[in-house]
N, C-alpha and C. Protein backbone atom coordinates (compact mmCIF):
# COMPACT_ATOMS: atom_id res chain seq x y z
N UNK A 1 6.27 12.05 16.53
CA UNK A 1 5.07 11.46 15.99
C UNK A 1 4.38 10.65 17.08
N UNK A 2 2.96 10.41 17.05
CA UNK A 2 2.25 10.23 18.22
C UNK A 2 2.29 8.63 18.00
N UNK A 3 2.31 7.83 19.06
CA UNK A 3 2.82 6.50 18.87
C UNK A 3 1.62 5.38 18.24
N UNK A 4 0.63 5.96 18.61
CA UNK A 4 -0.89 5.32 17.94
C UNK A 4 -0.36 5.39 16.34
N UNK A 5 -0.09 6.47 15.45
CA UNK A 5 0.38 6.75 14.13
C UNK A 5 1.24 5.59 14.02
N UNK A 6 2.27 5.18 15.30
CA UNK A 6 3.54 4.57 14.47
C UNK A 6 2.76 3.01 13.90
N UNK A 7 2.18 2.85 15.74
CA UNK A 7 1.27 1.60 15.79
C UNK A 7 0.34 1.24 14.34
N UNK A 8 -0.27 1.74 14.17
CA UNK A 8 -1.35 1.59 12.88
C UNK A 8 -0.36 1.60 11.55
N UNK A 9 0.64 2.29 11.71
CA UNK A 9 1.53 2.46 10.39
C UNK A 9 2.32 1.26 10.42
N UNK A 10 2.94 0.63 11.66
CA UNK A 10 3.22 -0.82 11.16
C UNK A 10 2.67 -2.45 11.13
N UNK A 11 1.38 -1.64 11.69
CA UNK A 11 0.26 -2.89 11.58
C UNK A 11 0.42 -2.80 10.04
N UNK A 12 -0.11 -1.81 9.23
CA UNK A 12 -0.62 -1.44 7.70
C UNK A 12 0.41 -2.70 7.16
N UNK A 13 1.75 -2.04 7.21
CA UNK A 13 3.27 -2.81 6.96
C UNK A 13 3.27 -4.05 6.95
N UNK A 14 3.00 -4.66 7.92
CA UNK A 14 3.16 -5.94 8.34
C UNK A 14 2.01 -6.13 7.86
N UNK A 15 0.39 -6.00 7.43
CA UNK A 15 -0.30 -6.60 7.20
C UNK A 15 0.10 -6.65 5.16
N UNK A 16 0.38 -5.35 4.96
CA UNK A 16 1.02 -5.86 3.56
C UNK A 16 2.08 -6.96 3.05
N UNK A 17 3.24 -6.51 3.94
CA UNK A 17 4.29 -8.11 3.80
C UNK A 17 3.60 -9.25 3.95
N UNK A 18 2.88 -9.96 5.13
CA UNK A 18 1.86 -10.63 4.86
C UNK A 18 1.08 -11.14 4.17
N UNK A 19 0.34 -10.05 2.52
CA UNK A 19 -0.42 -10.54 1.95
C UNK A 19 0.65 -10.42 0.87
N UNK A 20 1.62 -9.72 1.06
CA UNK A 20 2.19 -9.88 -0.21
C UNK A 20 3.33 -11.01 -0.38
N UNK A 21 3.66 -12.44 0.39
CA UNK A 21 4.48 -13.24 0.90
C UNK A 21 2.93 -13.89 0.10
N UNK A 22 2.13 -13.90 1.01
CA UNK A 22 0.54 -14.96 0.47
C UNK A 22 0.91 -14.81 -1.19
N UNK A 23 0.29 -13.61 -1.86
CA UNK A 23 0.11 -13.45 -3.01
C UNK A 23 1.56 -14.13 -3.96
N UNK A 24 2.28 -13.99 -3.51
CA UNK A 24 4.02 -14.89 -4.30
C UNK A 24 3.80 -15.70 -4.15
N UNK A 25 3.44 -16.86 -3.33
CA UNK A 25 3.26 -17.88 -2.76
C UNK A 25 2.29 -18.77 -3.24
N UNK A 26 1.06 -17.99 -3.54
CA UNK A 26 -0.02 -19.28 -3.01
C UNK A 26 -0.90 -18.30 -4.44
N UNK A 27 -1.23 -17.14 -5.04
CA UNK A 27 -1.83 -16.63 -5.97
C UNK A 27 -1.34 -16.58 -7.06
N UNK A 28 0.48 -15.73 -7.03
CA UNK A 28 1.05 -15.24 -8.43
C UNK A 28 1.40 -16.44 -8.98
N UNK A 29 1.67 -17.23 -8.55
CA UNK A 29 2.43 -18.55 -9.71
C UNK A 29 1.42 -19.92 -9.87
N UNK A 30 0.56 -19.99 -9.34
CA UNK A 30 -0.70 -20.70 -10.00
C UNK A 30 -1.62 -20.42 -10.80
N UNK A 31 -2.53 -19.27 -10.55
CA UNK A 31 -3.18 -18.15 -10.91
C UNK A 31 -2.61 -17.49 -11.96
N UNK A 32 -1.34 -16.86 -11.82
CA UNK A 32 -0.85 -15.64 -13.06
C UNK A 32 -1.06 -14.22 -12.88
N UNK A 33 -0.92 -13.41 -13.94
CA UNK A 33 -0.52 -12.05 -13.47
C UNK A 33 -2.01 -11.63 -13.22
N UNK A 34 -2.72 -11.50 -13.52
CA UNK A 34 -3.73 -10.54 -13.51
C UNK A 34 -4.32 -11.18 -12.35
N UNK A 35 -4.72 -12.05 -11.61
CA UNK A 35 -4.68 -12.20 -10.33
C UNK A 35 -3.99 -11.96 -9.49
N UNK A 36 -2.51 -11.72 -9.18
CA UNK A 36 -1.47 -11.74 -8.62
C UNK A 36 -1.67 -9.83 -8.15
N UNK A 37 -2.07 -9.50 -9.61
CA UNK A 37 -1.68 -8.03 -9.78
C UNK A 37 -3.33 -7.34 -8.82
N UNK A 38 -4.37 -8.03 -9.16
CA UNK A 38 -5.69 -8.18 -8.41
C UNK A 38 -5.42 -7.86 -6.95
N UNK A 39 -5.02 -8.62 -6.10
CA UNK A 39 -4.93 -8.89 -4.88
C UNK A 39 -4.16 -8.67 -4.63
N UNK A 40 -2.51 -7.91 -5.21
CA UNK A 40 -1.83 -6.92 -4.96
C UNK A 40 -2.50 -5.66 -4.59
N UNK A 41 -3.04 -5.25 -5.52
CA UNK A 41 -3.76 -3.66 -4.75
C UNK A 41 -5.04 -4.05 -4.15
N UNK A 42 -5.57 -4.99 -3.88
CA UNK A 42 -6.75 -5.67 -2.87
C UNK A 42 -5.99 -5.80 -1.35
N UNK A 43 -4.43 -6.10 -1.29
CA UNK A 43 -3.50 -5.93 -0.38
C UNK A 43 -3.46 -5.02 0.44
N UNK A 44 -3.24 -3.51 -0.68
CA UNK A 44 -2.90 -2.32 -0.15
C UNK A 44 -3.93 -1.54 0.02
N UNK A 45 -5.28 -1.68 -0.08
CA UNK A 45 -6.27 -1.39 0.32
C UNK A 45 -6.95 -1.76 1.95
N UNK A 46 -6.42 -3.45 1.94
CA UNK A 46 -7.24 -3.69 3.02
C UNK A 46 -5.82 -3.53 4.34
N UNK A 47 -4.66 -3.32 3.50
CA UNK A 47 -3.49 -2.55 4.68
C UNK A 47 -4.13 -1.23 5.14
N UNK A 48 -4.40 -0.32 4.25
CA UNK A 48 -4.59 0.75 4.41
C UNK A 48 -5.61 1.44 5.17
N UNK A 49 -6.72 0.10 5.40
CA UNK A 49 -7.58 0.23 6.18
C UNK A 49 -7.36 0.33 7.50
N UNK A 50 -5.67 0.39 8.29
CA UNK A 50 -5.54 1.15 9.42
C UNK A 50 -5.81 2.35 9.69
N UNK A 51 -6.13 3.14 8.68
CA UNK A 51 -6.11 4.94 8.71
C UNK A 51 -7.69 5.05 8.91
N UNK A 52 -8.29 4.47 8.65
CA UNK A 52 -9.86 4.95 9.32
C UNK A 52 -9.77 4.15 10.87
N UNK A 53 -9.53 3.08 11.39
CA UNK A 53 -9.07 2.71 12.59
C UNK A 53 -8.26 3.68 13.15
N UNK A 54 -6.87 4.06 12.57
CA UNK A 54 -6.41 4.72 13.32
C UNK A 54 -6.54 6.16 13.99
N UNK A 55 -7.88 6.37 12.59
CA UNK A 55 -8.63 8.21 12.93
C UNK A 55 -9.48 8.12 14.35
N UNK A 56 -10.31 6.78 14.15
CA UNK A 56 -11.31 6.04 15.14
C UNK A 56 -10.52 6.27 16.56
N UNK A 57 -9.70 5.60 16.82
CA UNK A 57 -9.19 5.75 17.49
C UNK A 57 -8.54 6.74 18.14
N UNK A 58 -8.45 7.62 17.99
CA UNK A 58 -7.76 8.94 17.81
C UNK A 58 -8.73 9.99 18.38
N UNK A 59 -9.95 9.70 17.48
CA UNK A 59 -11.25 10.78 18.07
C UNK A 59 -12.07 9.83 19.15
N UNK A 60 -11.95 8.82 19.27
CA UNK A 60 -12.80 8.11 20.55
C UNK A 60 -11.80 7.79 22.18
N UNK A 61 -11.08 7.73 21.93
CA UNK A 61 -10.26 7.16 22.83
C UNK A 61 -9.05 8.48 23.32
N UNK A 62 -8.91 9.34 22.24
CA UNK A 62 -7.48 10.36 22.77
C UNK A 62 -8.27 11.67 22.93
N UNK A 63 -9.38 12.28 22.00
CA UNK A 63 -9.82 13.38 21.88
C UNK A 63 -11.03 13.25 22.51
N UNK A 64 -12.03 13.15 23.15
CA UNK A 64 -13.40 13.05 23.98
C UNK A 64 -14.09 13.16 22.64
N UNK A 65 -13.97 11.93 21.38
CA UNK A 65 -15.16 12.03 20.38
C UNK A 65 -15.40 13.18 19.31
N UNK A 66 -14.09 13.94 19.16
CA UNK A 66 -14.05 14.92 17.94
C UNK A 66 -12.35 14.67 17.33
N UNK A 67 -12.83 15.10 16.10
CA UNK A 67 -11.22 15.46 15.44
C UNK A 67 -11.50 16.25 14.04
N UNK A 68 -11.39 17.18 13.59
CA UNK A 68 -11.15 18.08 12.71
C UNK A 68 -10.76 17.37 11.46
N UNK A 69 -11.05 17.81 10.48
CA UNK A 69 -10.46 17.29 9.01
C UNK A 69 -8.98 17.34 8.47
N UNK A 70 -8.63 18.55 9.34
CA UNK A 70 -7.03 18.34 9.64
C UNK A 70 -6.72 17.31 10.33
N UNK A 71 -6.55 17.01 11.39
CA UNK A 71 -5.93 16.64 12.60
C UNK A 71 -6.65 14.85 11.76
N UNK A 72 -7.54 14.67 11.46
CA UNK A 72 -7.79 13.60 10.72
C UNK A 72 -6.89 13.37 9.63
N UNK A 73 -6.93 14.29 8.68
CA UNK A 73 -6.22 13.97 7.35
C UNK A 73 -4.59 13.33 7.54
N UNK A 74 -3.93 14.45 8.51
CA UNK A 74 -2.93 14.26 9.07
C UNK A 74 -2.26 13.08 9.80
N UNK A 75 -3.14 12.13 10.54
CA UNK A 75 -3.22 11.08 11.29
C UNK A 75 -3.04 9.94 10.13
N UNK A 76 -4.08 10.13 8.88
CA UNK A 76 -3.78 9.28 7.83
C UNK A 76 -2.53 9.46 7.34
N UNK A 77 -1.98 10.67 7.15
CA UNK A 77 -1.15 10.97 6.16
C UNK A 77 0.32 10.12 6.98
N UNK A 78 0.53 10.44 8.38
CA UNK A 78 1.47 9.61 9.08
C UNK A 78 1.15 7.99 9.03
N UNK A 79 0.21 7.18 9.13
CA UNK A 79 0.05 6.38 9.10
C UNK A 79 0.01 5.70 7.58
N UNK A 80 -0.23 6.38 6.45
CA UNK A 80 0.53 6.55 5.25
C UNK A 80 1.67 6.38 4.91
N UNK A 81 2.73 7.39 5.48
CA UNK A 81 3.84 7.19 5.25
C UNK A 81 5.01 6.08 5.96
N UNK A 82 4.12 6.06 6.52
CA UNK A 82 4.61 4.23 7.64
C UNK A 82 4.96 3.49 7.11
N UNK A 83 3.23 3.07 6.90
CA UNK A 83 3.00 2.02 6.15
C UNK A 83 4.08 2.17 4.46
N UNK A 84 4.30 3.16 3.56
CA UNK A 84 4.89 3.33 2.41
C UNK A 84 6.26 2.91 2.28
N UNK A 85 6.97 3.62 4.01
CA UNK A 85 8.51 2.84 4.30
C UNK A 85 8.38 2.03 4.48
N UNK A 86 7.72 0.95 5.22
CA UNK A 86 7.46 -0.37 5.20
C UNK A 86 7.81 -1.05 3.90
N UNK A 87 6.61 -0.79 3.31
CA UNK A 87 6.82 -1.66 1.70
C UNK A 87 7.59 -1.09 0.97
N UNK A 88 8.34 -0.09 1.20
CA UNK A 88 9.63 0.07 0.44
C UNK A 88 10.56 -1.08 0.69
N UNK A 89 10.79 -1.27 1.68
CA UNK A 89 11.93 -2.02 2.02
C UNK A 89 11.68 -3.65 2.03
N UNK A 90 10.08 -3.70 2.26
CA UNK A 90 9.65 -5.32 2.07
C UNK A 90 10.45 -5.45 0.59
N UNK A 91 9.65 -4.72 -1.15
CA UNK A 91 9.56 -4.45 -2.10
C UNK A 91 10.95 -4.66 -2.54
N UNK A 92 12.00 -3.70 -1.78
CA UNK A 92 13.49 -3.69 -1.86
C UNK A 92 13.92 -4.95 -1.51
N UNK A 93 13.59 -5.34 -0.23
CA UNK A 93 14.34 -7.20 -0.12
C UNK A 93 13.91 -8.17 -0.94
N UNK A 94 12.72 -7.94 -1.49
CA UNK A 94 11.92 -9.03 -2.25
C UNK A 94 12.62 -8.69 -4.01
N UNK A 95 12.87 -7.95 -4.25
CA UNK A 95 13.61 -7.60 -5.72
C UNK A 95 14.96 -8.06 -5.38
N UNK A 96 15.23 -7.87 -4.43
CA UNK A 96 16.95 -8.55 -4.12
C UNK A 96 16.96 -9.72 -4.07
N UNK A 97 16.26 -10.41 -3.33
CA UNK A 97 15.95 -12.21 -3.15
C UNK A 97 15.27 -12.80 -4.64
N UNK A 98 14.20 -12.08 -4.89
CA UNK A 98 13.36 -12.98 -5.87
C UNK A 98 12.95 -11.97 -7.33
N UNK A 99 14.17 -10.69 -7.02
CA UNK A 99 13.79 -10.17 -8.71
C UNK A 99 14.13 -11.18 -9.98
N UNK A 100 15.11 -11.71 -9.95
CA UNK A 100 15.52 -12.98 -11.25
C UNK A 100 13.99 -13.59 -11.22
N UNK A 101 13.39 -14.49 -10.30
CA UNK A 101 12.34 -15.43 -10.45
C UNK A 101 11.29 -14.74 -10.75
N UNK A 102 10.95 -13.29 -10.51
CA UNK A 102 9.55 -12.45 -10.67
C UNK A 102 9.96 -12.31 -12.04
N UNK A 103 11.13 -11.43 -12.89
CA UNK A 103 10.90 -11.40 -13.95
C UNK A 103 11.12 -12.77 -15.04
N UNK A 104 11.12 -14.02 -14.41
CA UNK A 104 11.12 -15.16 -15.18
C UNK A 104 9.38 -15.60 -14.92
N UNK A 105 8.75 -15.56 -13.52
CA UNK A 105 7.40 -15.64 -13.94
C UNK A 105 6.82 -14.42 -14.79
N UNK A 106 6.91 -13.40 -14.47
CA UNK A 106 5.86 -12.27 -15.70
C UNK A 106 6.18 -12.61 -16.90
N UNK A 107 7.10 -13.74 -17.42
CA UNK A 107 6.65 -13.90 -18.93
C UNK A 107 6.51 -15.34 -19.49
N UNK A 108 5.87 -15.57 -18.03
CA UNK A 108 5.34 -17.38 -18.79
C UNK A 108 3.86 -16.90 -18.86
N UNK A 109 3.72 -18.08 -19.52
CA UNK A 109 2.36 -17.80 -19.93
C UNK A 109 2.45 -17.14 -21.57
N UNK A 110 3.06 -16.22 -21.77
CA UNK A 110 2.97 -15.23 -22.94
C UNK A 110 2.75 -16.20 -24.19
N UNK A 111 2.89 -16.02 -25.18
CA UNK A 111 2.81 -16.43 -26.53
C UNK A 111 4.38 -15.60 -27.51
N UNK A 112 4.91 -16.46 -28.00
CA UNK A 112 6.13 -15.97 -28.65
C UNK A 112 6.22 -14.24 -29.02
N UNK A 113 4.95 -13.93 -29.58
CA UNK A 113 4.93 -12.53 -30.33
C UNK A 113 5.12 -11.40 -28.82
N UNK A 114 4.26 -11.90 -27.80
CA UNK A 114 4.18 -11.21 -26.76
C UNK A 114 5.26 -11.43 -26.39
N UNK A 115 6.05 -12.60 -25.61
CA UNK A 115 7.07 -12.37 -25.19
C UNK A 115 8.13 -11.58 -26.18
N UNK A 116 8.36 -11.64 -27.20
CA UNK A 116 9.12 -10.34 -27.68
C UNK A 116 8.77 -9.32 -27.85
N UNK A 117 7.30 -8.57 -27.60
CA UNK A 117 6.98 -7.52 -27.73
C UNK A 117 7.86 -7.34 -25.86
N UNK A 118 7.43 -7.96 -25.12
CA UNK A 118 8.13 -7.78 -23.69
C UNK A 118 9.26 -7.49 -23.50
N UNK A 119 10.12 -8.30 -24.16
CA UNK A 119 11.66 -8.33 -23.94
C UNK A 119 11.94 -6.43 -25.14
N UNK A 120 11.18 -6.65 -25.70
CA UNK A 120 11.87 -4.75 -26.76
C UNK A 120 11.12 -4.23 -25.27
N UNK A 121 10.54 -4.43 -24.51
CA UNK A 121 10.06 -3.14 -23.73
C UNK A 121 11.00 -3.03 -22.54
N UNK A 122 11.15 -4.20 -22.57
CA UNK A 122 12.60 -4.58 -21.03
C UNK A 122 13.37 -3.77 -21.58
N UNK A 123 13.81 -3.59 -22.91
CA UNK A 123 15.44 -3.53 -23.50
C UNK A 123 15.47 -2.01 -23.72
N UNK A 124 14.10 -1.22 -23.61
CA UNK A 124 13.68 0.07 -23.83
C UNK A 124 13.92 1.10 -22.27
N UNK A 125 13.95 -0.06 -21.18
CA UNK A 125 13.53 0.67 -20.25
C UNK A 125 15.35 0.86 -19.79
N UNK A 126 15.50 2.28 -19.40
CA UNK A 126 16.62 2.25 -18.57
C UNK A 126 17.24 1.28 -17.66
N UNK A 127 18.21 0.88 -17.06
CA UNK A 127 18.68 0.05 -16.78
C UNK A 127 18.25 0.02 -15.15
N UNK A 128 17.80 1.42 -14.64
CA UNK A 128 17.95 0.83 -13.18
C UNK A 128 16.67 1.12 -12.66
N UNK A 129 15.41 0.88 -13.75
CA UNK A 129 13.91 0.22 -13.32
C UNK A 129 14.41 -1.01 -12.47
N UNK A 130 14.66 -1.65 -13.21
CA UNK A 130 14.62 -3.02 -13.14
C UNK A 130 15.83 -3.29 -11.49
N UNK A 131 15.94 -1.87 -10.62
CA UNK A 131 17.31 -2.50 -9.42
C UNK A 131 15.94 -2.36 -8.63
N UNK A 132 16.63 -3.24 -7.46
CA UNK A 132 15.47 -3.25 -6.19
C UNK A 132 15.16 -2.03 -5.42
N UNK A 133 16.06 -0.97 -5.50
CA UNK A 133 15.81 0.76 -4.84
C UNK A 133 14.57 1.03 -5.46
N UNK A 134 14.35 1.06 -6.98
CA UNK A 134 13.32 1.88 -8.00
C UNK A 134 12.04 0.84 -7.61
N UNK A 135 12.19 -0.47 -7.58
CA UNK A 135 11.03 -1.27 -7.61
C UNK A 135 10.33 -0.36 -5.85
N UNK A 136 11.19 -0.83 -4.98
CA UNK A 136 10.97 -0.32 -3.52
C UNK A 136 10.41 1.27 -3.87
N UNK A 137 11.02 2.71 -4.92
CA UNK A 137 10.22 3.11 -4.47
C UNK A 137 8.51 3.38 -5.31
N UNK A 138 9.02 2.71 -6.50
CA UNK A 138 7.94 2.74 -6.97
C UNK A 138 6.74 2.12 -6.15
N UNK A 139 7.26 0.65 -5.62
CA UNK A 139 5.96 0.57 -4.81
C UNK A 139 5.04 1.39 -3.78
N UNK A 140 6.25 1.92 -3.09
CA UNK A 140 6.24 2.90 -1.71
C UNK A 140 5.18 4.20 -2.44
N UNK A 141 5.53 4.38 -3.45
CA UNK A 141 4.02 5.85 -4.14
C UNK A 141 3.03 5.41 -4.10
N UNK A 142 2.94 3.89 -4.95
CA UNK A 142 1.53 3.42 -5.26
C UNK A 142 0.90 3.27 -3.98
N UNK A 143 1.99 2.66 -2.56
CA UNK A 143 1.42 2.73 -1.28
C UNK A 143 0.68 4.04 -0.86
N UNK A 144 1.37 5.26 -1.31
CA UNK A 144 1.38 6.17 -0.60
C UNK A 144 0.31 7.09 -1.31
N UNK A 145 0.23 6.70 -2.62
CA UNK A 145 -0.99 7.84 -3.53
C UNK A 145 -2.49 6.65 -3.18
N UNK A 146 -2.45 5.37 -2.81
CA UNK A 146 -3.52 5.07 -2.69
C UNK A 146 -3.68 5.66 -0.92
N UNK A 147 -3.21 5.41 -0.08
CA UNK A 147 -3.49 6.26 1.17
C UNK A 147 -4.26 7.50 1.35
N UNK A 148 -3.35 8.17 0.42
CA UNK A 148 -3.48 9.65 -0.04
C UNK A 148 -5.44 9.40 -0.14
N UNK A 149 -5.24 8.81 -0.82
CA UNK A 149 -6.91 9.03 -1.03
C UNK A 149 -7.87 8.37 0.09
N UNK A 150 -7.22 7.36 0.38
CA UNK A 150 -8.03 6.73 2.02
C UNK A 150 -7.83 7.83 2.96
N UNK A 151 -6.96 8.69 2.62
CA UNK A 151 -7.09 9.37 3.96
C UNK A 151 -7.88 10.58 3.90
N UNK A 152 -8.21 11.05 2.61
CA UNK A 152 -9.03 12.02 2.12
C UNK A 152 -10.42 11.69 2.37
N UNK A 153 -10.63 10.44 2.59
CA UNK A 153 -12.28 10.22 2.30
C UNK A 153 -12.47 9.73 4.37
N UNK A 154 -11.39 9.01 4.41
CA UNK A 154 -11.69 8.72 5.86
C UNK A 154 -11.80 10.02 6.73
N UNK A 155 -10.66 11.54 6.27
CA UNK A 155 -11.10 12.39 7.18
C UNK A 155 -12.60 13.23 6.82
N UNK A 156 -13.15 12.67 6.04
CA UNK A 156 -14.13 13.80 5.54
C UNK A 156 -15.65 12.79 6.02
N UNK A 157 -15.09 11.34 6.67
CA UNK A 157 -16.19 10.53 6.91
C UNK A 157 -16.37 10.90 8.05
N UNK A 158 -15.32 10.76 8.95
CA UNK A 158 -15.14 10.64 10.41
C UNK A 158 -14.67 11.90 11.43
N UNK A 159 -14.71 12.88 10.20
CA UNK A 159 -14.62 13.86 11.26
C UNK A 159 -15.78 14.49 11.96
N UNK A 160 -15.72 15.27 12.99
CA UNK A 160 -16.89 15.25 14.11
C UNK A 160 -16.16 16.71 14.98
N UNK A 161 -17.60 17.65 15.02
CA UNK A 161 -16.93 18.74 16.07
C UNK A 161 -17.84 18.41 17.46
N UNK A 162 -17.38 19.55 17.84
CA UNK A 162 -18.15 19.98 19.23
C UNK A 162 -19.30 19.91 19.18
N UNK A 163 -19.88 21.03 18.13
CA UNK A 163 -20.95 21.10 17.58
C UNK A 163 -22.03 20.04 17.57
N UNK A 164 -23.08 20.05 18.37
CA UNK A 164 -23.78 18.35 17.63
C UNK A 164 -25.11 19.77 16.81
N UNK A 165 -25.86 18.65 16.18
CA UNK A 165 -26.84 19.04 15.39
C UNK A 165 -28.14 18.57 16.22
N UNK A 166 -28.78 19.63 16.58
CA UNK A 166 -29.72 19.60 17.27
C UNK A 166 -31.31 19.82 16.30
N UNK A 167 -32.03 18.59 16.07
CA UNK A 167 -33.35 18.29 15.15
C UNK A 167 -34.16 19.33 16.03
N UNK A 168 -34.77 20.20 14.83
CA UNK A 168 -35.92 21.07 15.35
C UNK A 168 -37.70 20.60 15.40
C-alpha cells in the first residue's frame, strides 16, 4: 500500500480518537445523548475528510494533475479502511476501560417508563453486543460505510484526465 494512503489513513484515526476522547469528555456527559451522538458522526465526517486530501494529493503532487475514478475511488477506499482499523481498536479500548460508565451514562436522564423500556431492550439483545470486539466492530462499518460514500463522491469530484476541454 502506497504510504501517502497509510499517512491520511492515520491522520483520519488519530483525528477521530481525538474528537472522540473530546466528545466523552467535554460533550457526552454535560450535554447528553443526542449531542454526544451529533458530533459523534460530525467526528467521522470531518476524519474522513482525509480522502478528498488524500485524492488531492495523489493527483497533484504523485500523478502530473490526473487520476481516474478508479485509482481515486481506490485511494479512498485504503484510506477508509485505515482509518476503520483505527477506530476499531480506539472503540475496543474505550468499551474495555469505560463500557460500565457509557452504559451507566445512556440511561440518565431517562424517565422510569423509559428506563425500563431500555433495560427489556438490553435484556433482549444477545449477550455479546454489549463485549468491546462487537462495539469495535460495529463502529469500524459505520467508519467504513460512511467513507464508502466520501469516497464515492470525492472520486467523481476530483477526478481529472489528460483530456482538457477546449471552449469553442
Amino acid at each position: 500500500m502506497k504510504k501517502f494512503v497509510i499517512r491520511y489513513g492515520l491522520i483520519g484515526g488519530c483525528i477521530l480518537i481525538a474528537l472522540g476522547l473530546f466528545n466523552w469528555f467535554f460533550i457526552a456527559k454535560p450535554l447528553g445523548y443526542q449531542a454526544s451522538e451529533f458530533f459523534g458522526y460530525l467526528s467521522m465526517v470531518v476524519a474522513l475528510l482525509c480522502i478528498p486530501l488524500g485524492i488531492m494529493y495523489f493527483r497533484n503532487k504523485l500523478n502530473n494533475g490526473t487520476v481516474s475514478f478508479n485509482q481515486a475511488f481506490k485511494i479512498g477506499l485504503g484510506i477508509t479502511a485505515i482509518t476503520s482499523i483505527v477506530m476499531f481498536f480506539h472503540s475496543m479500548l474505550f468499551f474495555i476501560i469505560a463500557g460500565d460508565d457509557f452504559l451507566e451514562w445512556s440511561k440518565t436522564g431517562l424517565t422510569a417508563e423509559e428506563l425500563e423500556a431500555r433495560q427489556l431492550q438490553l435484556d433482549a439483545l444477545p449477550d455479546f453486543v454489549m463485549s468491546p470486539w462487537f462495539q469495535g466492530v460495529l463502529m469500524a462499518l459505520t467508519v467504513f460505510l460512511i467513507g464508502v460514500i466520501i469516497s464515492l463522491v470525492s472520486s467523481f469530484m476530483l477526478k481529472q484526465s489528460d483530456t482538457k476541454v477546449v471552449d469553442s
